[in-house]
N, C-alpha and C. Protein backbone atom coordinates (compact mmCIF):
# COMPACT_ATOMS: atom_id res chain seq x y z
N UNK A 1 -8.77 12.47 -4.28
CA UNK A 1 -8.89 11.40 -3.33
C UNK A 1 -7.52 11.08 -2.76
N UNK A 2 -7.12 10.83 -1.74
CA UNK A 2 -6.04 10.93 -0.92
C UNK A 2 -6.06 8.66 -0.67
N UNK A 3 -4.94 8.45 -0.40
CA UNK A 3 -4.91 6.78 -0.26
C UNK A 3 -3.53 6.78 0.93
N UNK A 4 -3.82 6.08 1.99
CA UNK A 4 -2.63 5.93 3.04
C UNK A 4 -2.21 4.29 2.49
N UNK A 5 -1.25 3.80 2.44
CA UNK A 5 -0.86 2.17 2.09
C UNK A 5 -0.07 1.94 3.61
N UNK A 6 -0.52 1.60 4.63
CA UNK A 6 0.32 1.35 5.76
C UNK A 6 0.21 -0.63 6.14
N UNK A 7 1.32 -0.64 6.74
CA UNK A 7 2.01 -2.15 7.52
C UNK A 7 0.86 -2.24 8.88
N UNK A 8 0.00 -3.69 8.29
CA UNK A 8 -0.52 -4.42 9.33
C UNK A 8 0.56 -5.41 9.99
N UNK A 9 0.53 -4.88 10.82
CA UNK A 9 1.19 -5.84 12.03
C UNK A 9 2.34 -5.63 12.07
N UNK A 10 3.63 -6.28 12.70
CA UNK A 10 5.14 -6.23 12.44
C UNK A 10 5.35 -5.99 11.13
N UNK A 11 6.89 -5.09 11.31
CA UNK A 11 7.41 -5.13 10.34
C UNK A 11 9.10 -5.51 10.20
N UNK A 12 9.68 -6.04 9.50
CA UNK A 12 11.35 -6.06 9.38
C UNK A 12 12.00 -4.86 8.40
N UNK A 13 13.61 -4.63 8.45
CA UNK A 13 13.97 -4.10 7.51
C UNK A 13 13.75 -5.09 6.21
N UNK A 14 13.64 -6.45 5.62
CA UNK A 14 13.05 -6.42 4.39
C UNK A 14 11.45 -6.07 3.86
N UNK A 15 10.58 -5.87 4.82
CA UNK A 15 9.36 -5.60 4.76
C UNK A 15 9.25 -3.78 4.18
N UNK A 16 10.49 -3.14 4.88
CA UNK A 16 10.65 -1.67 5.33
C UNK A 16 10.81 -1.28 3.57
N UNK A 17 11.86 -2.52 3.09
CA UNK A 17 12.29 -2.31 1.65
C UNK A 17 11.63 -2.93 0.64
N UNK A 18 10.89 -3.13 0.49
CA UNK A 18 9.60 -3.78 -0.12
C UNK A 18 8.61 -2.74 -0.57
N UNK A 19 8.06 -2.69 0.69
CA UNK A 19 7.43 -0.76 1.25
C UNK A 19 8.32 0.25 0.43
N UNK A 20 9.19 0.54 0.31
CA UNK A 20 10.33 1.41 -0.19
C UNK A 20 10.06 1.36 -2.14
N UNK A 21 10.16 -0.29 -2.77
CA UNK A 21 10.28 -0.63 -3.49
C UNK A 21 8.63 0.17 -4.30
N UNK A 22 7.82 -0.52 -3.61
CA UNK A 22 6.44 0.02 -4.22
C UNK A 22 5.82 1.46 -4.15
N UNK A 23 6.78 2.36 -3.34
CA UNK A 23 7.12 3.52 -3.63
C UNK A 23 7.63 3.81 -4.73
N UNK A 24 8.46 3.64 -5.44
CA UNK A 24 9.39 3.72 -6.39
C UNK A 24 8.79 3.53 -7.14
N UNK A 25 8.11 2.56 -7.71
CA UNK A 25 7.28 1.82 -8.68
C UNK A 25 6.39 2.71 -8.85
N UNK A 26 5.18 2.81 -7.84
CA UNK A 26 4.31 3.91 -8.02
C UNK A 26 4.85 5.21 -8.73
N UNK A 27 5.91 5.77 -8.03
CA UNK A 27 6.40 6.96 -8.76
C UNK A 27 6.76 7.05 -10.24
N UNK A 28 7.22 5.92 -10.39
CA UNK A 28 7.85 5.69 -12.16
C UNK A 28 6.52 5.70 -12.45
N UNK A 29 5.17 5.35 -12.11
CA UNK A 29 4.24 5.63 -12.81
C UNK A 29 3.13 7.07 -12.72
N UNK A 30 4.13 7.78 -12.00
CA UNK A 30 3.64 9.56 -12.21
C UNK A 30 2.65 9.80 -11.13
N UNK A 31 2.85 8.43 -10.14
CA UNK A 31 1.91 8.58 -8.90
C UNK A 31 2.67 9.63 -7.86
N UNK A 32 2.42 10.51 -7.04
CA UNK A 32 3.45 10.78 -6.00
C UNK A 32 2.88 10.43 -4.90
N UNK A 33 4.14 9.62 -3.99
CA UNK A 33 4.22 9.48 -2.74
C UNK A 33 4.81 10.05 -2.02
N UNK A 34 4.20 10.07 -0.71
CA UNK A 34 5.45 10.25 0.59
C UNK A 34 5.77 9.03 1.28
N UNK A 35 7.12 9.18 1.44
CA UNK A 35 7.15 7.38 2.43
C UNK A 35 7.18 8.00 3.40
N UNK A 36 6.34 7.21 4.70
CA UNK A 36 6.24 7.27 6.37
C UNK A 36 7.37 6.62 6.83
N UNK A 37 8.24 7.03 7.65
CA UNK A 37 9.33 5.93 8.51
C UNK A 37 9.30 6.65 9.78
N UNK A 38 10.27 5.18 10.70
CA UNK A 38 9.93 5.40 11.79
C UNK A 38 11.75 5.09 12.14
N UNK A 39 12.34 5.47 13.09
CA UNK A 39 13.60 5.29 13.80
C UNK A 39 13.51 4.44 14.41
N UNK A 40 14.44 3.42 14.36
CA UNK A 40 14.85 2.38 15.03
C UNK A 40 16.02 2.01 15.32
N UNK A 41 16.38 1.96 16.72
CA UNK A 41 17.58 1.68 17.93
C UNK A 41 18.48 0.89 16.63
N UNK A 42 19.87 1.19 16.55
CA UNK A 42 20.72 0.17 15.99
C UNK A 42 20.31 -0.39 14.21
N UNK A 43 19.26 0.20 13.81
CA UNK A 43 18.83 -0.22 12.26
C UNK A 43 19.83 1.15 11.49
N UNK A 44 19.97 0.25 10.50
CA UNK A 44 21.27 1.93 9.30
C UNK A 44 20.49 2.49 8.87
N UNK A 45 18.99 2.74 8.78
CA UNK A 45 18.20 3.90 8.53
C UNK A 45 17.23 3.26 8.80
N UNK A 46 16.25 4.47 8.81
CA UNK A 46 14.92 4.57 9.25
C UNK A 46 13.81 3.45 8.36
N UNK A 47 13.46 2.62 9.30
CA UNK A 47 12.33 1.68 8.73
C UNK A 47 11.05 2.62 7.83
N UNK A 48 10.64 2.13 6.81
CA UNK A 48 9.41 2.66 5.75
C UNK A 48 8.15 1.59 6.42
N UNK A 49 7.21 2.55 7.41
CA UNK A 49 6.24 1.61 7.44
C UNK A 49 4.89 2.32 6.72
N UNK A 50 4.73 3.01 6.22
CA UNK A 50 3.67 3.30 5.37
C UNK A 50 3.96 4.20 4.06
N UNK A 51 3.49 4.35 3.10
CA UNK A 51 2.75 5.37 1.74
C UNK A 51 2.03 6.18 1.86
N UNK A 52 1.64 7.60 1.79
CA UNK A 52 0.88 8.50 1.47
C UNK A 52 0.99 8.79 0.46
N UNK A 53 -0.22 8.70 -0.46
CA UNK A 53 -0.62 9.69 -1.66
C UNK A 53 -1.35 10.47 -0.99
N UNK A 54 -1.33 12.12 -1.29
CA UNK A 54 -2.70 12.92 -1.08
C UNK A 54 -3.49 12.95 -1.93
N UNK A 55 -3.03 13.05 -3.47
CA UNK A 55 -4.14 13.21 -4.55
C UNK A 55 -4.12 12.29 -5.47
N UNK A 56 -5.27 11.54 -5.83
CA UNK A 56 -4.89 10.92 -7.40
C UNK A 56 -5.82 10.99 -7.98
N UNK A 57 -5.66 11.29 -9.29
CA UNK A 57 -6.96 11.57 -10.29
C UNK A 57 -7.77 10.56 -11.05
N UNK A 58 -8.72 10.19 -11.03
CA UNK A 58 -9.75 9.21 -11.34
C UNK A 58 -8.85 8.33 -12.41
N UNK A 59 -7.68 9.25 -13.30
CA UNK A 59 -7.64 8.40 -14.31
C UNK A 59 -6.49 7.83 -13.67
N UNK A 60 -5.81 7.81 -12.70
CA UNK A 60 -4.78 6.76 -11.94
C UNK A 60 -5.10 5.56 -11.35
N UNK A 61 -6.00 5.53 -11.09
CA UNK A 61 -7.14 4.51 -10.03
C UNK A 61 -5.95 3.23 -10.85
N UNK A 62 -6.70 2.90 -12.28
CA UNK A 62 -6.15 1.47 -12.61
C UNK A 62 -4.57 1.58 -12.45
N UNK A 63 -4.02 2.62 -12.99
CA UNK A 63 -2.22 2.87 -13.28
C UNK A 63 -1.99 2.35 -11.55
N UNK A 64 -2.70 2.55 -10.51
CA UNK A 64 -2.71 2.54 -9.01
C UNK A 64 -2.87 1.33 -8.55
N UNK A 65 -3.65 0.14 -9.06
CA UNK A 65 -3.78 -0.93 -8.64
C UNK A 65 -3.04 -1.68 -9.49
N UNK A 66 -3.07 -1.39 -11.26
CA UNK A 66 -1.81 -2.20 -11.43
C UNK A 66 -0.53 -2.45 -11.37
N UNK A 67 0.19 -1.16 -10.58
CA UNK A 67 1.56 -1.77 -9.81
C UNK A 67 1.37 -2.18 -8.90
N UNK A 68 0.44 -2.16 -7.95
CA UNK A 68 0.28 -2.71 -6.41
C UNK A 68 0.08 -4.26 -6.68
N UNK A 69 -0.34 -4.63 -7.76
CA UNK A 69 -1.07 -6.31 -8.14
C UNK A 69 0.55 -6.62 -9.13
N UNK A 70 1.31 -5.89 -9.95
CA UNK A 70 2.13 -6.07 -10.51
C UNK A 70 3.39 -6.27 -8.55
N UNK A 71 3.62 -5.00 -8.18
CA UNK A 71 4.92 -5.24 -7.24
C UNK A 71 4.15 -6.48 -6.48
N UNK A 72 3.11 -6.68 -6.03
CA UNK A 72 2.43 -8.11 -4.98
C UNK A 72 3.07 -9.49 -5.83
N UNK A 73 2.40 -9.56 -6.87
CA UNK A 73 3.21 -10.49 -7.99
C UNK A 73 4.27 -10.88 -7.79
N UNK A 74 5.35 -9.71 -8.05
CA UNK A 74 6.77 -10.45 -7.81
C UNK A 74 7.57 -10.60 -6.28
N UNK A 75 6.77 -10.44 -5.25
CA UNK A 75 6.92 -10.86 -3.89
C UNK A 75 6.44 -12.68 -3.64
N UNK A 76 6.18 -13.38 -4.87
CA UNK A 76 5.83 -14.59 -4.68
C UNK A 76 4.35 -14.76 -3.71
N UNK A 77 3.47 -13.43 -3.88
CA UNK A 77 2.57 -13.56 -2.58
C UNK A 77 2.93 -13.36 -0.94
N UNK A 78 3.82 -12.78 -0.54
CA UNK A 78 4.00 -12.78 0.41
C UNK A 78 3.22 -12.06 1.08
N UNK A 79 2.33 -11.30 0.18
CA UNK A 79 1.43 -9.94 1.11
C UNK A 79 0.56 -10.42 0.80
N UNK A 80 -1.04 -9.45 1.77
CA UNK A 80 -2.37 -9.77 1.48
C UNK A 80 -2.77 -7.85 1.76
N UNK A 81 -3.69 -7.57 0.80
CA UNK A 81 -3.50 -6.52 0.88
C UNK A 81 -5.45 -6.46 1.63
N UNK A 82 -5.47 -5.70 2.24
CA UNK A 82 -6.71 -5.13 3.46
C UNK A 82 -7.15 -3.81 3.31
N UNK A 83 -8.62 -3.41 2.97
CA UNK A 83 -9.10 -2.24 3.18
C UNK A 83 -9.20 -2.04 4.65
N UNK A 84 -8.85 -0.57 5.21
CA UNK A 84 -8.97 -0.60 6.76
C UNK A 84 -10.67 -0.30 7.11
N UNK A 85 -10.99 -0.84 7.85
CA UNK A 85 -12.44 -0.81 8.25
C UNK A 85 -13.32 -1.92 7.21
N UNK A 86 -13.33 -2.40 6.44
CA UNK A 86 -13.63 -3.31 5.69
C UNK A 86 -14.33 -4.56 5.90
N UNK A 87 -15.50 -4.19 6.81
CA UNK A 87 -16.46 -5.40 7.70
C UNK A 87 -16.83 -6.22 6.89
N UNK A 88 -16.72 -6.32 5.89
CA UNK A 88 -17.52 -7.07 4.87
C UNK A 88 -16.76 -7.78 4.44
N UNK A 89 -15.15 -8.02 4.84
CA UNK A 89 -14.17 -8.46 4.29
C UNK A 89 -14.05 -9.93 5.52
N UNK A 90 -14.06 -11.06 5.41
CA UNK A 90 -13.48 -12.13 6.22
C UNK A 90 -11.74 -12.21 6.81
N UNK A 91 -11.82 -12.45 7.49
CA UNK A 91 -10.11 -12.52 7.92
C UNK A 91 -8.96 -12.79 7.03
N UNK A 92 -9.24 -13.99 6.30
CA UNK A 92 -8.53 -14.38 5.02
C UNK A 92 -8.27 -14.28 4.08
N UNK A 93 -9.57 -13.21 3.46
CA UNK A 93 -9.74 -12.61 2.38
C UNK A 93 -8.87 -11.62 1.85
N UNK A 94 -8.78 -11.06 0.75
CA UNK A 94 -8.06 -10.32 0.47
C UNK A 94 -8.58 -9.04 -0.50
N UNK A 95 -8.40 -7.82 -0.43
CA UNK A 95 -9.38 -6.67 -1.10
C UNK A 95 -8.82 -6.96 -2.88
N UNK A 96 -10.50 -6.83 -3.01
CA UNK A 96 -10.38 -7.02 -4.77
C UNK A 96 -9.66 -5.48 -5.08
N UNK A 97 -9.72 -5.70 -6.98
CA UNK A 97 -9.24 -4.72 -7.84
C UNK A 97 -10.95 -3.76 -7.75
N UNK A 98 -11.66 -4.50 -7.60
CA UNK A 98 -13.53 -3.45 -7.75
C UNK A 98 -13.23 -3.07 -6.66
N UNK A 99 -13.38 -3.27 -5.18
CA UNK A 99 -13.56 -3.13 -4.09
C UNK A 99 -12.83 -1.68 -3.85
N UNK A 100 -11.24 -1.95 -4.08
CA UNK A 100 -10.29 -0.70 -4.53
C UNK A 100 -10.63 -0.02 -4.76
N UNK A 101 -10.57 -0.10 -6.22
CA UNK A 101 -11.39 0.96 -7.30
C UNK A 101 -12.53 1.84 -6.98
N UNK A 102 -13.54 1.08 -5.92
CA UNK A 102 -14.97 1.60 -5.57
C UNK A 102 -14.62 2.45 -4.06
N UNK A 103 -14.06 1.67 -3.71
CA UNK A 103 -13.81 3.03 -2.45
C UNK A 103 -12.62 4.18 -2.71
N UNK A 104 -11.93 3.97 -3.85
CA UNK A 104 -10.79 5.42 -4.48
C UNK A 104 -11.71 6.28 -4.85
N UNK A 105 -12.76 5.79 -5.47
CA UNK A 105 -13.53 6.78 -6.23
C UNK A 105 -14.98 7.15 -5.12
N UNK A 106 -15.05 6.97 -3.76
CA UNK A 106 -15.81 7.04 -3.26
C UNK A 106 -15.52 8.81 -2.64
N UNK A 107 -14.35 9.55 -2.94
CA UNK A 107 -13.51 10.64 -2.49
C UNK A 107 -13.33 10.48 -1.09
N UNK A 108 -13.31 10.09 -0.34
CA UNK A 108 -13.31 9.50 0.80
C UNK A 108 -11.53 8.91 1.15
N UNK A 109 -11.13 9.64 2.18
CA UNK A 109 -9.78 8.56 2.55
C UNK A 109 -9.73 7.32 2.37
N UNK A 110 -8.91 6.67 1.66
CA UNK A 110 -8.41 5.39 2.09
C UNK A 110 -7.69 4.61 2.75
N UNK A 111 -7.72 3.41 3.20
CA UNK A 111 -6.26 3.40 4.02
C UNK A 111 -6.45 1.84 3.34
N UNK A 112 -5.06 1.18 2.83
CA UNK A 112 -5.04 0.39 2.44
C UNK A 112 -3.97 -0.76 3.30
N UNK A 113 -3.92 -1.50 3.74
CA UNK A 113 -2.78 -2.24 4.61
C UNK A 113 -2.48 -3.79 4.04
N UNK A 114 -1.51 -3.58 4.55
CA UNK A 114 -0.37 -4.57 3.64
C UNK A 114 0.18 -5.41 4.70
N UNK A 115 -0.25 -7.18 4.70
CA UNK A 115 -0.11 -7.61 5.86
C UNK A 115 0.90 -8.46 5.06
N UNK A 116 2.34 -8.84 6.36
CA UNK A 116 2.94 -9.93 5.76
C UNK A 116 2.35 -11.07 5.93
N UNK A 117 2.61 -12.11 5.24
CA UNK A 117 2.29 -13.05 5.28
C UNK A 117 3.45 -14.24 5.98
């Protein structure tokens, strides 16, 4: 099962490193990513606006949501995290740990987005 983690809406260079951060994290936990960046006029490197995993194996799913709920944690909440296409989801709402879990294991792309708050 493949999972994209990309930036709803604007982003800043602390948003870029945040993004960066939960890369890292994931990896210390034997997940692999690719970080997405994009070039920007006058920034000292390239902004991180999304995550690609291509593969993760059923038994990562939880190791997968509990750094994403662990790195969200120590951001004081600043994020809300969004399944993309997710009609069933209200504006305000925010995607559960089942919800996750049920569409990782659906083999089906994911795209998960990470709105600042």
């Amino acid at each position: 099962m493949a999972l994209r983690i990309s930036l709803s809406g604007g982003f800043t260079s602390q948003v870029s490193a945040d993004l960066r951060e939960l890369g890292e994290k994931l990896e210390e936990h034997g997940v692999t990513v690719s970080l997405n960046t994009v070039s920007v006029q006058g920034a000292k490197m390239d902004l991180a606006v999304g995550l690609a995993i291509a593969s993760l194996a059923v038994s990562s799913i939880s190791t997968l949501i509990n750094v994403i709920n662990f790195w969200k944690g120590q951001k004081k909440s600043s994020y809300r995290l969004k399944l993309e296409g997710d009609e069933a989801a209200n504006e305000d709402s925010e995607v559960t740990d089942e919800v996750l879990k049920t569409a990782l294991q659906s083999g089906r792309p994911v795209t998960l987005l990470v709105e600042k708050l």
